[in-house]
Protein backbone atom coordinates (compact mmCIF):
# COMPACT_ATOMS: atom_id res chain seq x y z
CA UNK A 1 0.00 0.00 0.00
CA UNK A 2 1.26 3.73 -1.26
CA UNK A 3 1.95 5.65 1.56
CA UNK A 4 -0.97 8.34 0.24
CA UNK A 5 -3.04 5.33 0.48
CA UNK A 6 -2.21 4.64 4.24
CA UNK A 7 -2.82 8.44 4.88
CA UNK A 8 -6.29 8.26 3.26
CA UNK A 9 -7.06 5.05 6.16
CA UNK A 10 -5.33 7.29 8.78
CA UNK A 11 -7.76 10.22 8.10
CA UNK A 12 -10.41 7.65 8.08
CA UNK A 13 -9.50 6.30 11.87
CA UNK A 14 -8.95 9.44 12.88
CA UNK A 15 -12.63 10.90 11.68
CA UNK A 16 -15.43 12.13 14.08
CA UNK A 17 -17.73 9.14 14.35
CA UNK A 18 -20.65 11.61 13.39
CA UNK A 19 -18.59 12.72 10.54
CA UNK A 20 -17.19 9.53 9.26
CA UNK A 21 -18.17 8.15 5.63
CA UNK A 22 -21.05 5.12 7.05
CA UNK A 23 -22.80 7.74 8.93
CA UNK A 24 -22.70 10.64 6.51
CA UNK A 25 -25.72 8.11 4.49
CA UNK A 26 -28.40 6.13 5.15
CA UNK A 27 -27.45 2.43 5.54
CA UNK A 28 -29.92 -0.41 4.45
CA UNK A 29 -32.86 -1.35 7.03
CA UNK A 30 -34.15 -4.09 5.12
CA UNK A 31 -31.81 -5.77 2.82
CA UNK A 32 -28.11 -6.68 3.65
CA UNK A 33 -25.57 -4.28 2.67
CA UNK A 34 -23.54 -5.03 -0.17
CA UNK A 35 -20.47 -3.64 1.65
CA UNK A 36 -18.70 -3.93 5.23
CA UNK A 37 -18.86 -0.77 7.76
CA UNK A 38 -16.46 0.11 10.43
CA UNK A 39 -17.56 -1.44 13.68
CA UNK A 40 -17.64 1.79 15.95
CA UNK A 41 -20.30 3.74 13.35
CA UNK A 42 -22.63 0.46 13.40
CA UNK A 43 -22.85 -0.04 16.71
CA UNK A 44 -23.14 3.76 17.15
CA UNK A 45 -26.27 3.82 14.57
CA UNK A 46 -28.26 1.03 16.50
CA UNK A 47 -26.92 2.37 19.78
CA UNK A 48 -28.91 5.84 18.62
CA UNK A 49 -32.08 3.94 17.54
CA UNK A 50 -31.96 2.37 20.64
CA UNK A 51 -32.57 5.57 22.69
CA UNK A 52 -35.86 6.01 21.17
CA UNK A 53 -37.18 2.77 23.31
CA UNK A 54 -39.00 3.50 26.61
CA UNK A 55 -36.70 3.73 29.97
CA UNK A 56 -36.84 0.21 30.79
CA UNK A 57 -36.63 1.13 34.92
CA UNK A 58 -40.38 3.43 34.35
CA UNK A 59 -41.55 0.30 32.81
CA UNK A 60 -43.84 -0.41 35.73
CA UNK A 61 -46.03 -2.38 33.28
CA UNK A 62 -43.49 -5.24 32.90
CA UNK A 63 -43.01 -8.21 35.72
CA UNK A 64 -39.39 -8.25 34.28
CA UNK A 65 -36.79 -7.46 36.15
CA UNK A 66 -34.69 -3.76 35.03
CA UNK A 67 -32.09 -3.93 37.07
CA UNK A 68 -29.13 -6.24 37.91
CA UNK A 69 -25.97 -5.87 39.51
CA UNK A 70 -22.84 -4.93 37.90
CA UNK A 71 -21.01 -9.02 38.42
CA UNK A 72 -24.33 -9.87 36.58
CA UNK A 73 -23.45 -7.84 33.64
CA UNK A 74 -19.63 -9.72 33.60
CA UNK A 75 -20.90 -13.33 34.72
CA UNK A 76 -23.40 -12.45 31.29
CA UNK A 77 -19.98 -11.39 29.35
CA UNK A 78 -18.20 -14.39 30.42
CA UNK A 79 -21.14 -16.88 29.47
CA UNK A 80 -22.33 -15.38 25.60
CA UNK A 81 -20.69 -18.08 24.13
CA UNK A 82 -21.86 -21.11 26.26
CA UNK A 83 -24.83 -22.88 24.77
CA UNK A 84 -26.51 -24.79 27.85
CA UNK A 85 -27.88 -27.36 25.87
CA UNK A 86 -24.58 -28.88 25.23
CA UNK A 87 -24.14 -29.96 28.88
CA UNK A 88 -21.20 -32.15 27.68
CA UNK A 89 -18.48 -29.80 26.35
CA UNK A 90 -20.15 -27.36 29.64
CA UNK A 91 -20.64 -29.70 31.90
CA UNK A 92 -19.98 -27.14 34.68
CA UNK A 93 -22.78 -24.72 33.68
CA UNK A 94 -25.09 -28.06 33.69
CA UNK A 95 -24.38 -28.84 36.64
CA UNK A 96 -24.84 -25.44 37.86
CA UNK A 97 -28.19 -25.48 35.98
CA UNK A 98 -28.99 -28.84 38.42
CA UNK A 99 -27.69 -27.01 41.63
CA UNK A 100 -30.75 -24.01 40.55
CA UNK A 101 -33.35 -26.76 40.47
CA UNK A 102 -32.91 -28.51 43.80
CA UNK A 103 -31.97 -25.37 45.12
CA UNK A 104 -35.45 -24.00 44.28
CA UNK A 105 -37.17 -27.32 45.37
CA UNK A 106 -35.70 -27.05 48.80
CA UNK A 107 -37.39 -23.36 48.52
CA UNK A 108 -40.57 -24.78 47.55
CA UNK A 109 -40.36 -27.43 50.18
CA UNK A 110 -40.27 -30.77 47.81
CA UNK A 111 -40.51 -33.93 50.41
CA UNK A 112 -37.13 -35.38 48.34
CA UNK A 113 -35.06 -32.21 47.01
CA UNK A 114 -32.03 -33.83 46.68
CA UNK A 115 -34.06 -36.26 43.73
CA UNK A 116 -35.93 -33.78 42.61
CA UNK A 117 -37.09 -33.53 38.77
CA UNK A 118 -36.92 -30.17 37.13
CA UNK A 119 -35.20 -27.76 34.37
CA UNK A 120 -34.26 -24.23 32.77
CA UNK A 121 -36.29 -22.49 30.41
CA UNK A 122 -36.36 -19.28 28.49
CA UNK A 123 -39.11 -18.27 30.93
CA UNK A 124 -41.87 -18.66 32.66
CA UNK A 125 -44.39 -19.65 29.56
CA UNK A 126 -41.71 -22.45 28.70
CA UNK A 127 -42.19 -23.82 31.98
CA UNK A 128 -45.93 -23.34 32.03
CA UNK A 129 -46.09 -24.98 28.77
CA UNK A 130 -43.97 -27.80 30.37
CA UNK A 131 -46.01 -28.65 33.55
CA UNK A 132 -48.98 -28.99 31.12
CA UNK A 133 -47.90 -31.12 28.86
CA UNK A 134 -46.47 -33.39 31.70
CA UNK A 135 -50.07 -33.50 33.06
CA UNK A 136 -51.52 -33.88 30.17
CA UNK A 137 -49.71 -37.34 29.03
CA UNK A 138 -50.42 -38.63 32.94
CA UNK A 139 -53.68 -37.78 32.42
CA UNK A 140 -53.69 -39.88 29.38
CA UNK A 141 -51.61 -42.79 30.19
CA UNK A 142 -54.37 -43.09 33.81
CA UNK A 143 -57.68 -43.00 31.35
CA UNK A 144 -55.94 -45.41 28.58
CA UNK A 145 -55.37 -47.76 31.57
CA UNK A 146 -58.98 -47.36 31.96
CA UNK A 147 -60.10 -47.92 28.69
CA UNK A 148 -61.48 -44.56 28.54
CA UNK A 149 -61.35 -42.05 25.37
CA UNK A 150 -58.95 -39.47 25.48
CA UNK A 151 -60.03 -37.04 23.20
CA UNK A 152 -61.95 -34.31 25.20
CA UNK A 153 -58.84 -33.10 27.98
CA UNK A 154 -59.45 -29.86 30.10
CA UNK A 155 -57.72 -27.42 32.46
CA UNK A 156 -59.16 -25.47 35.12
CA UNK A 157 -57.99 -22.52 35.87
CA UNK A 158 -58.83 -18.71 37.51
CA UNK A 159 -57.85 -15.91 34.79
CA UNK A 160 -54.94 -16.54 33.37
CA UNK A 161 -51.63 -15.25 31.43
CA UNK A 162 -52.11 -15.80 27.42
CA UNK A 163 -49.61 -19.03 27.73
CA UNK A 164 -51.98 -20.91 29.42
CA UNK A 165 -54.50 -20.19 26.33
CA UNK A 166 -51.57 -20.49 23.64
CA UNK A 167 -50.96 -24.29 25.67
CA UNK A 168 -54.96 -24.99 25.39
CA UNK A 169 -55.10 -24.52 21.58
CA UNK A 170 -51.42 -25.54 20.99
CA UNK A 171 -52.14 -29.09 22.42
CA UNK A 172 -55.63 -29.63 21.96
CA UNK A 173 -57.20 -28.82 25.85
CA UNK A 174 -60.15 -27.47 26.81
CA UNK A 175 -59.65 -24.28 29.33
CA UNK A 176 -62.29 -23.74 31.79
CA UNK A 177 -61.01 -20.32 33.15
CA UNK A 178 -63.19 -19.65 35.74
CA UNK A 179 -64.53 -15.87 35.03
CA UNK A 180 -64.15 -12.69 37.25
CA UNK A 181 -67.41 -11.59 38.87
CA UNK A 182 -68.51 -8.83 41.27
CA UNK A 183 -66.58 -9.46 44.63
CA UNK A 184 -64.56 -11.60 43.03
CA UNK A 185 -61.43 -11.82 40.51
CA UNK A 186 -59.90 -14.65 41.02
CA UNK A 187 -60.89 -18.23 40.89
CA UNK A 188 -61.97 -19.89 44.71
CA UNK A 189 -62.62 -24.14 45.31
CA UNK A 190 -66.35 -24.05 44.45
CA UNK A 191 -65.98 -22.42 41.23
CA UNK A 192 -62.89 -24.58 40.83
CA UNK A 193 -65.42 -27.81 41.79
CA UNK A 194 -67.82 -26.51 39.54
CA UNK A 195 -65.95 -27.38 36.35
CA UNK A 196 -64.08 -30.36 37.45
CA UNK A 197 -64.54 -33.90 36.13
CA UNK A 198 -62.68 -36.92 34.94
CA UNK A 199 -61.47 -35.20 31.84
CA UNK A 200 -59.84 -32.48 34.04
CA UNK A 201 -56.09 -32.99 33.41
CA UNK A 202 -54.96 -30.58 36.57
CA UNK A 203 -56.27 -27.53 38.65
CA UNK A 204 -54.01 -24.54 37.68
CA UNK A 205 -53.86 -21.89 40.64
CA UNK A 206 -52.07 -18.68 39.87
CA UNK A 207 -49.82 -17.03 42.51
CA UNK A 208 -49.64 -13.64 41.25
CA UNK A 209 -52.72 -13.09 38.90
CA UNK A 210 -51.60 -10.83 36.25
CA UNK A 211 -55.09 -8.97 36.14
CA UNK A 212 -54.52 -8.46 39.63
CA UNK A 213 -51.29 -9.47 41.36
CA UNK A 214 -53.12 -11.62 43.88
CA UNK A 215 -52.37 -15.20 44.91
CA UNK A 216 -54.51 -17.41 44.41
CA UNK A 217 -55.47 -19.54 47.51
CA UNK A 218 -53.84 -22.89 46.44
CA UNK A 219 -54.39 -24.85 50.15
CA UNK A 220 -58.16 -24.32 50.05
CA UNK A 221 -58.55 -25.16 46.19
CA UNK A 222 -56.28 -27.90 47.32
CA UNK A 223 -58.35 -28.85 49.91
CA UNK A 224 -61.68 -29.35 47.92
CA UNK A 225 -60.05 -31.26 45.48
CA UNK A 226 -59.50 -33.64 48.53
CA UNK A 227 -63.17 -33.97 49.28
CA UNK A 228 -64.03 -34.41 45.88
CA UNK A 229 -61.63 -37.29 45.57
CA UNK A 230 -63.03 -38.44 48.89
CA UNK A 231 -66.88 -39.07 47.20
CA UNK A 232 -66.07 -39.16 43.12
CA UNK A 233 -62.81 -40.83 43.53
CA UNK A 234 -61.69 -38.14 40.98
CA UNK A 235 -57.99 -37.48 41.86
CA UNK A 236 -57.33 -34.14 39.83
CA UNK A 237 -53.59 -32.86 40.27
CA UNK A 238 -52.11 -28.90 40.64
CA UNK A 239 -49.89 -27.41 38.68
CA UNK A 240 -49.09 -23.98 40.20
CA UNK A 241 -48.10 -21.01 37.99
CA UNK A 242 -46.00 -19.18 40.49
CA UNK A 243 -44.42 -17.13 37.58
CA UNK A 244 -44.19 -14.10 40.18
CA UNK A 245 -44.97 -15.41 43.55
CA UNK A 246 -42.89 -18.49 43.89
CA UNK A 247 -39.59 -16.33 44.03
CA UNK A 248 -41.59 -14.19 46.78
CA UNK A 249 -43.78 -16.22 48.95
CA UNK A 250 -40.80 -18.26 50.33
CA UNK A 251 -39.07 -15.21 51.79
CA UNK A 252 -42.16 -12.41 52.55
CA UNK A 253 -44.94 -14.74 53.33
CA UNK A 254 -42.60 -18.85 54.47
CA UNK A 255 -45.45 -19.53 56.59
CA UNK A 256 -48.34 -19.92 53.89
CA UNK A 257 -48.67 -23.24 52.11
CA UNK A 258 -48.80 -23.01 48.66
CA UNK A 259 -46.05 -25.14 47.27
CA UNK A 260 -44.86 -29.16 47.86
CA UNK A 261 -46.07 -29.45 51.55
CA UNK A 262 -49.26 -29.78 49.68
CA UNK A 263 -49.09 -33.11 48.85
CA UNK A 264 -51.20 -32.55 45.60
CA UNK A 265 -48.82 -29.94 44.14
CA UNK A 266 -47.00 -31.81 41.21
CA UNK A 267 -45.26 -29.22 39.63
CA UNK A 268 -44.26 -25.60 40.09
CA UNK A 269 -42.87 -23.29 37.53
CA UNK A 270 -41.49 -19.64 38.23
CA UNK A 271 -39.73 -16.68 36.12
CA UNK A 272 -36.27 -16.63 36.94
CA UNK A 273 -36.25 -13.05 35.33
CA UNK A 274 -38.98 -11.75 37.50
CA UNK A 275 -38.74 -11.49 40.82
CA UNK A 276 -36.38 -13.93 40.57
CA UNK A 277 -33.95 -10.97 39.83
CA UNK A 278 -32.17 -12.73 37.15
CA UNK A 279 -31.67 -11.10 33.76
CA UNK A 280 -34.20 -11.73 30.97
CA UNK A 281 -34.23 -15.05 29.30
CA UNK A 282 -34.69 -17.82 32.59
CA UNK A 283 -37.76 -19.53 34.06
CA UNK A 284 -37.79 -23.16 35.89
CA UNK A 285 -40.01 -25.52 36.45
CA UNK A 286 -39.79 -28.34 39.08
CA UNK A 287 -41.88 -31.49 39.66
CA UNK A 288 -42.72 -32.92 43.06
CA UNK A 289 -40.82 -36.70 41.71
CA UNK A 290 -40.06 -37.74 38.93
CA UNK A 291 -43.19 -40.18 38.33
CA UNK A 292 -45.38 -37.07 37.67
CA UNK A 293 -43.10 -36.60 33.65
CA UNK A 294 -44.28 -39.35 31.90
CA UNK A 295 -40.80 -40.96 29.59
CA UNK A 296 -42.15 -40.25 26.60
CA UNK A 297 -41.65 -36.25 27.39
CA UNK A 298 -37.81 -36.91 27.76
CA UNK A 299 -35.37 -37.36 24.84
CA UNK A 300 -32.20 -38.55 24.77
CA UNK A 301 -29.69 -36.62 22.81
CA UNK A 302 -26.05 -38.26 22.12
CA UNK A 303 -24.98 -35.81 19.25
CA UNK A 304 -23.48 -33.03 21.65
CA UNK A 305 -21.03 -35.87 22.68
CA UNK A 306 -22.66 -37.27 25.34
CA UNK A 307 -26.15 -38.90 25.72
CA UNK A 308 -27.99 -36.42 27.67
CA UNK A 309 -31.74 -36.50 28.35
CA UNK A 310 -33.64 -33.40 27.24
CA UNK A 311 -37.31 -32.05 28.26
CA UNK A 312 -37.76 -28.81 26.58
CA UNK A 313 -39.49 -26.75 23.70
CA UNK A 314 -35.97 -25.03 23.15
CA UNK A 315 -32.78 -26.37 22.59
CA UNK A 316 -30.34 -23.76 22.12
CA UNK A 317 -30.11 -21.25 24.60
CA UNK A 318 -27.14 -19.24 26.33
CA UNK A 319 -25.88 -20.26 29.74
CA UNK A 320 -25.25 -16.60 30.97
CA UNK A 321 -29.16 -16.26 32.66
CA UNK A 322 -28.62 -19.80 34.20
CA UNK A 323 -24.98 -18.74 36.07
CA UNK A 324 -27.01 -15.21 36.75
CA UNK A 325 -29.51 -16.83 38.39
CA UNK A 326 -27.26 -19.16 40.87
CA UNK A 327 -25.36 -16.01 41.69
CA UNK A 328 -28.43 -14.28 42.81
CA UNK A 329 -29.60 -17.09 45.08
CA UNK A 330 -25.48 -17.70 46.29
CA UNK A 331 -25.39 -13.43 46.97
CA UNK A 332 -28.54 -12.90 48.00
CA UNK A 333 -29.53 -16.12 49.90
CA UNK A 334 -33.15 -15.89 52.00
CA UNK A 335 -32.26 -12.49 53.76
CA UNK A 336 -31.50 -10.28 50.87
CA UNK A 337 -34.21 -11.59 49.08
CA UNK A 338 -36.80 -10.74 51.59
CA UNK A 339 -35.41 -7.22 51.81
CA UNK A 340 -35.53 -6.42 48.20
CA UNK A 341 -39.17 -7.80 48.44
CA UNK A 342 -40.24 -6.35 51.47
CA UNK A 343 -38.78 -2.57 50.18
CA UNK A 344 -41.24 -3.38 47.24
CA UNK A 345 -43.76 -3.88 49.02
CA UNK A 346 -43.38 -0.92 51.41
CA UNK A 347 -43.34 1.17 48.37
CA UNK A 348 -46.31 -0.40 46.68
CA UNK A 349 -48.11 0.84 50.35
CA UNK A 350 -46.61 3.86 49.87
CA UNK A 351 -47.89 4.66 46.28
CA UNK A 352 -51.68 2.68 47.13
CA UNK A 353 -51.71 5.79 50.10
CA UNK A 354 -50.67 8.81 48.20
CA UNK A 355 -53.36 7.50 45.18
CA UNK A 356 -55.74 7.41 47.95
CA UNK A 357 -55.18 10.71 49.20
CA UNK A 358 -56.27 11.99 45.60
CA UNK A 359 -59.78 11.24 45.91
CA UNK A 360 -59.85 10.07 43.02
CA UNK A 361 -59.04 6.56 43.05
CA UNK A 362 -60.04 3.22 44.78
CA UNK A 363 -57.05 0.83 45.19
CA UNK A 364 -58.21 -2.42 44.76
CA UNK A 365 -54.68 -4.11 45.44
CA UNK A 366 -51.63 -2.79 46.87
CA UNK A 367 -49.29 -5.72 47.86
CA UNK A 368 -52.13 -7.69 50.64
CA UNK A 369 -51.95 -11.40 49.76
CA UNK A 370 -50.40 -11.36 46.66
CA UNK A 371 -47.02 -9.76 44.70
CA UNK A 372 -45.49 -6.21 45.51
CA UNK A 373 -47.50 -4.21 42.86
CA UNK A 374 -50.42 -2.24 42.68
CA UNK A 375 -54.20 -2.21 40.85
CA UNK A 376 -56.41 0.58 41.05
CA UNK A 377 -59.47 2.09 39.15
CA UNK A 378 -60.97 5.48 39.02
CA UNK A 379 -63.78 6.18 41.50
CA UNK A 380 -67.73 5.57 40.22
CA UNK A 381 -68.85 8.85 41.03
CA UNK A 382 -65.56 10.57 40.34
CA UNK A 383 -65.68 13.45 38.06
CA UNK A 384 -62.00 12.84 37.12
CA UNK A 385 -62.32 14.51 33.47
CA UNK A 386 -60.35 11.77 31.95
CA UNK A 387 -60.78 7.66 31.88
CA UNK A 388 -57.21 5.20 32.58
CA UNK A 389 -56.31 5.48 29.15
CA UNK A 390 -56.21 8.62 29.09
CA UNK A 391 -54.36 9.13 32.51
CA UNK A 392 -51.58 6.41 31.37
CA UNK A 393 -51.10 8.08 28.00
CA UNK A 394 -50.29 11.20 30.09
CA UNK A 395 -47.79 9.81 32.05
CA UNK A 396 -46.17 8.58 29.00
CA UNK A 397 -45.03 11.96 28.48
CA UNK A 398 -42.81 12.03 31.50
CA UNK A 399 -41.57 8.31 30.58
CA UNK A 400 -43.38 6.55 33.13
CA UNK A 401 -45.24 2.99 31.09
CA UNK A 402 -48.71 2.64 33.27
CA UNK A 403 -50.94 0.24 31.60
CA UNK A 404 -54.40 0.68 31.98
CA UNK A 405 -56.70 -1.96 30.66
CA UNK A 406 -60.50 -3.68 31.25
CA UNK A 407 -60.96 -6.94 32.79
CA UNK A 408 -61.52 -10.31 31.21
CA UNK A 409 -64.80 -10.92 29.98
CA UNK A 410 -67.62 -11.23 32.45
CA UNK A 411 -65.95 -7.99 34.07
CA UNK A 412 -65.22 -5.60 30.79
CA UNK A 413 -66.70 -3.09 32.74
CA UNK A 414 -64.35 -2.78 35.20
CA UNK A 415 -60.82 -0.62 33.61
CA UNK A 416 -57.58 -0.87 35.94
CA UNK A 417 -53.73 0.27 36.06
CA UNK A 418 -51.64 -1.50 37.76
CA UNK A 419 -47.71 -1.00 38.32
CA UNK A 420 -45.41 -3.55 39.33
CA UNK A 421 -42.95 -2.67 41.90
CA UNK A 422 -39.40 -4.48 41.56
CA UNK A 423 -36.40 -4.15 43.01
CA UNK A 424 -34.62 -0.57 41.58
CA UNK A 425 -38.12 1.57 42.40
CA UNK A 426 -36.60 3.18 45.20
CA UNK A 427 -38.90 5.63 47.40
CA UNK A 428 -37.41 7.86 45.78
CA UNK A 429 -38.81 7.25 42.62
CA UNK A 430 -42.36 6.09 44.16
CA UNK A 431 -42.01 10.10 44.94
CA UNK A 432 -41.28 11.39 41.70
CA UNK A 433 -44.08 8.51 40.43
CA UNK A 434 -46.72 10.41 42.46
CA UNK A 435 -45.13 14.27 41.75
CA UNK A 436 -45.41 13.38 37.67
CA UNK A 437 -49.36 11.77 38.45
CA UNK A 438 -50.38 14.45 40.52
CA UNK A 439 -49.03 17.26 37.63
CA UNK A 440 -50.93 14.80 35.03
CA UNK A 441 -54.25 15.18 37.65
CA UNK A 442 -53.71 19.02 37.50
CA UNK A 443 -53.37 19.15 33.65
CA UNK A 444 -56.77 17.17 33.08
CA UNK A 445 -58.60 19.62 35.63
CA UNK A 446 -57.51 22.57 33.17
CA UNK A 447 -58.18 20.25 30.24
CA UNK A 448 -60.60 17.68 30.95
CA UNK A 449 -61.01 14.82 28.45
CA UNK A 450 -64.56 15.23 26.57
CA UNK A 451 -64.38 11.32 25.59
CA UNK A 452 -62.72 8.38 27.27
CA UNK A 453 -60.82 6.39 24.60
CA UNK A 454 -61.50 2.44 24.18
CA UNK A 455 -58.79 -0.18 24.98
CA UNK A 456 -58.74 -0.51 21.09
CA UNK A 457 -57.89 3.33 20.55
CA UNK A 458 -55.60 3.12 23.31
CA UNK A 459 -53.46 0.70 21.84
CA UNK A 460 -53.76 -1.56 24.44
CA UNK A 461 -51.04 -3.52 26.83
CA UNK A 462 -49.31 -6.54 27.08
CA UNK A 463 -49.45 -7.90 30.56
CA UNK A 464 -46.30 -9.62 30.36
C-alpha cells in the first residue's frame, strides 16, 4: 500500500464518528448491505435507535426485572458463548443449571429435594407450557389404563396469562377459566369444583394473577379437590403457575402453604427473570418426583457428545441467565431476598396511600396477599375529566409505562392500572411517580377529556 493510500485510512481512523463516511448516508434497514462498515459507526447507529425505546426502569407495566448488579453484567460477558444445551463440552454450567433446580425445590419445600425432577427455560411460559404437557400425558396414560377415550382433555384454571391459552389450543385442551365476577377476581374451590370432572387434566392456581397481582389460595382449592376425591374418587392434580410469587412467597410470606407441603402440588414453575432478579431469558419448572413426567416427554440426545436427556421446547439457549440466576440465590440467599421484596412492598403501600389521598381513586390491590405491585381504578362517582387510558397516555409523556386496561370478559366493565414494583423503584422514585401523576391530575382539571378512549384506541397492553 502507497503511503498516500495509508494516509487516506489514517484520516479515516482518525474521523469524528458523526462525521465519518457510514454515517454521513443512510445504511440499508431491510436488505443486507452489499459492503462492510467500520464497527464503531454500526454499533453507534443502533446504539442511537436504541434511545428512542421506553426507559426500561419506568416500565412499571413489565413483571421483568430492570435492574441487575454490575457481576451480573460480567458473569453475562463471560457466558455469551456457552450454549446450555450442550451440557457435555459445559458440563460445569449443567451442573450449575442442576444445583438451581434442587436449590429451588428445597425453597418450595419438595418432600425429596435432593431427587428432585426439574429444568431451565427461556421463561416462565416455557415452563408453564412444560407442567402442562407433563399432566396432560399422565392424564392420558391413567384414562388409557382405563379404557377410557382421550379425546376431550381440560384445564381449570382462575384468569390466566395468554400461555396458558396459547398451551390450550397448541395441544388440543379445553380451558375452563373460571370468570371474574362482582366481589370476586380470582378463581376460589367451588368455582374450581364446579368445572371439574374426569377429563380435568390438573387444577391450575395462579400465585400472582396478572389482572390483579393476587395469589390465588392454592391450600383451600387444594383442599376441595380432597373432598371431591373423597366421594367421586376423581384425583385431579395442581400445577401452580408461580411465575411471580414463587420467588416471593418463600421469603415475605414462608409460613403460607402453597407449594410441595401440599401433597397434591405436582409441579411448580417460576420466572427466573422476574422477581427472581435474574436477567431476561430464565424460568424453571420443578416437579414434586419424577413419576409425575411421563418418559415419553424426555429425549435422549447423544450428538453433543454425550447422551444427555432433554425435556424442553428449546434447545439452544445461552448459559449466561442460568450462572445469573445461581449467583443471585449464592449473593442474595433468604435475607437479601426478603429485603428487596419487602422494600417493594413498602413502596407499593406507599404509592396505594398517596393515590388514595387523591380522591380520586379506589385501590383495589396494593401488595395484601399477593405480589409487591399495585391495581387501582378510578372512582364511580368521580368526576376525574379523563378515563385510565387517558391518565396512562399522560404519564407517558414524562416516561413513566402505566398500563391501563378492562378486565376479562364477564368484568369488561371494570378498567384498571396496575404498576409492578421491583427491586430498583426506590422511594425515591415512588415520589417522583406520584409528583409526575399528581401534575398529570392538574393538567386534566384545566383540560378535561370530553371522551374516554376504548382499549382498542388506546393501543392496548401486554401484561407480560
Amino acid at each position: 500500500m502507497s503511503l498516500h493510500e495509508k494516509n487516506k485510512v489514517r484520516d479515516k481512523l482518525l474521523d469524528d464518528i458523526y462525521a465519518s463516511n457510514d454515517i454521513s448516508h443512510r445504511l440499508p434497514k431491510y436488505r443486507i448491505p452489499d459492503g462492510e462498515h467500520d464497527p464503531r459507526a454500526v454499533y453507534q447507529l443502533i446504539h442511537d435507535e436504541l434511545m428512542l425505546d421506553g426507559n426500561s426502569r419506568q416500565n412499571l407495566a413489565t413483571f421483568c426485572q430492570t435492574w441487575v448488579d454490575p457481576e451480573v453484567h460480567r458473569l453475562m460477558d463471560e457466558c455469551v458463548d456457552k450454549n446450555m444445551i450442550d451440557k457435555d463440552e459445559y458440563p460445569q454450567t449443567a451442573e450449575i443449571e442442576s444445583r438451581c433446580v434442587h436449590i429451588l425445590a428445597d425453597l418450595w419445600n419438595s418432600p425429596d429435594a435432593a431427587n428432585t425432577m426439574g429444568c431451565s427455560t427461556t421463561g416462565s411460559s416455557e415452563a408453564a407450557m412444560l407442567g402442562g404437557l407433563a399432566l396432560k400425558w399422565k392424564w392420558r396414560e391413567k384414562m388409557l389404563a382405563q379404557g377410557k377415550p382421550v379425546d376431550r382433555p381440560n384445564l381449570v384454571t382462575g384468569p390466566v396469562q395468554i400461555c396458558w391459552h396459547k398451551f390450550a389450543r397448541y395441544w388440543d385442551v379445553e380451558i375452563r377459566e373460571i370468570p371474574m365476577e362482582e366481589g370476586r377476581l380470582i378463581m376460589n374451590p367451588e368455582e374450581v369444583l364446579k368445572r371439574c370432572d374426569e377429563n380435568t387434566i390438573g387444577v391450575v392456581p395462579t400465585l400472582g394473577v396478572t389482572f390483579t397481582c393476587q395469589y390465588e389460595p392454592v391450600k383451600a382449592v387444594a383442599e376441595a379437590l380432597d373432598r371431591l376425591q373423597n366421594y367421586t374418587e376423581l384425583d385431579i392434580p395442581i400445577h401452580v403457575d408461580g411465575a411471580s410469587g414463587a420467588f416471593i412467597a418463600p421469603f415475605i410470606d414462608p409460613d403460607l402453604e402453597w407449594d410441595f407441603r401440599l401433597s397434591r402440588v405436582k409441579s411448580i414453575n417460576a420466572s427466573g427473570h422476574k422477581f427472581g432478579l435474574a436477567p431476561l431469558g430464565v424460568g424453571w419448572v420443578v416437579w414434586r418426583d419424577k413419576e409425575d413426567i411421563h418418559p415419553d416427554l424426555v429425549f435422549d440426545v447423544n450428538y453433543l457428545g454425550g447422551n444427555i436427556p432433554t425435556f424442553a421446547l428449546n434447545f439452544s439457549r445461552p448459559g449466561g441467565q442460568i450462572i445469573a440466576q445461581y449467583y443471585n440465590l449464592l449473593r442474595l440467599g433468604r435475607e437479601g431476598y426478603r429485603k428487596i421484596h419487602q422494600a417493594c412492598y413498602d413502596s407499593a403501600v406507599y404509592l396505594g396511600k398517596e393515590l388514595e389521598k387523591t380522591g380520586l381513586f379506589d385501590v383495589i390491590y396494593n401488595g395484601e396477599n399477593g405480589i409487591p405491585a399495585l391495581c387501582w381504578t378510578l372512582k364511580e362517582d368521580a368526576e376525574a375529566g379523563f378515563s385510565p387510558y387517558d391518565l396512562s397516555d399522560r404519564m407517558r409523556a414524562r416516561g413513566w409505562q402505566v398500563p391501563a386496561y378492562s378486565m376479562p370478559p364477564e368484568r369488561e366493565d371494570m378498567v384498571v392500572m396496575r404498576a409492578l414494583i421491583r427491586h430498583g423503584f426506590s422511594t425515591d422514585m415512588a415520589e417522583l411517580f406520584m409528583q409526575d401523576l399528581e401534575r398529570c391530575l392538574e393538567y386534566f382539571k384545566r383540560n378535561p377529556v370530553s371522551h374516554s378512549l376504548t382499549e382498542k384506541e388506546a393501543g392496548g397492553y401486554s401484561h407480560s
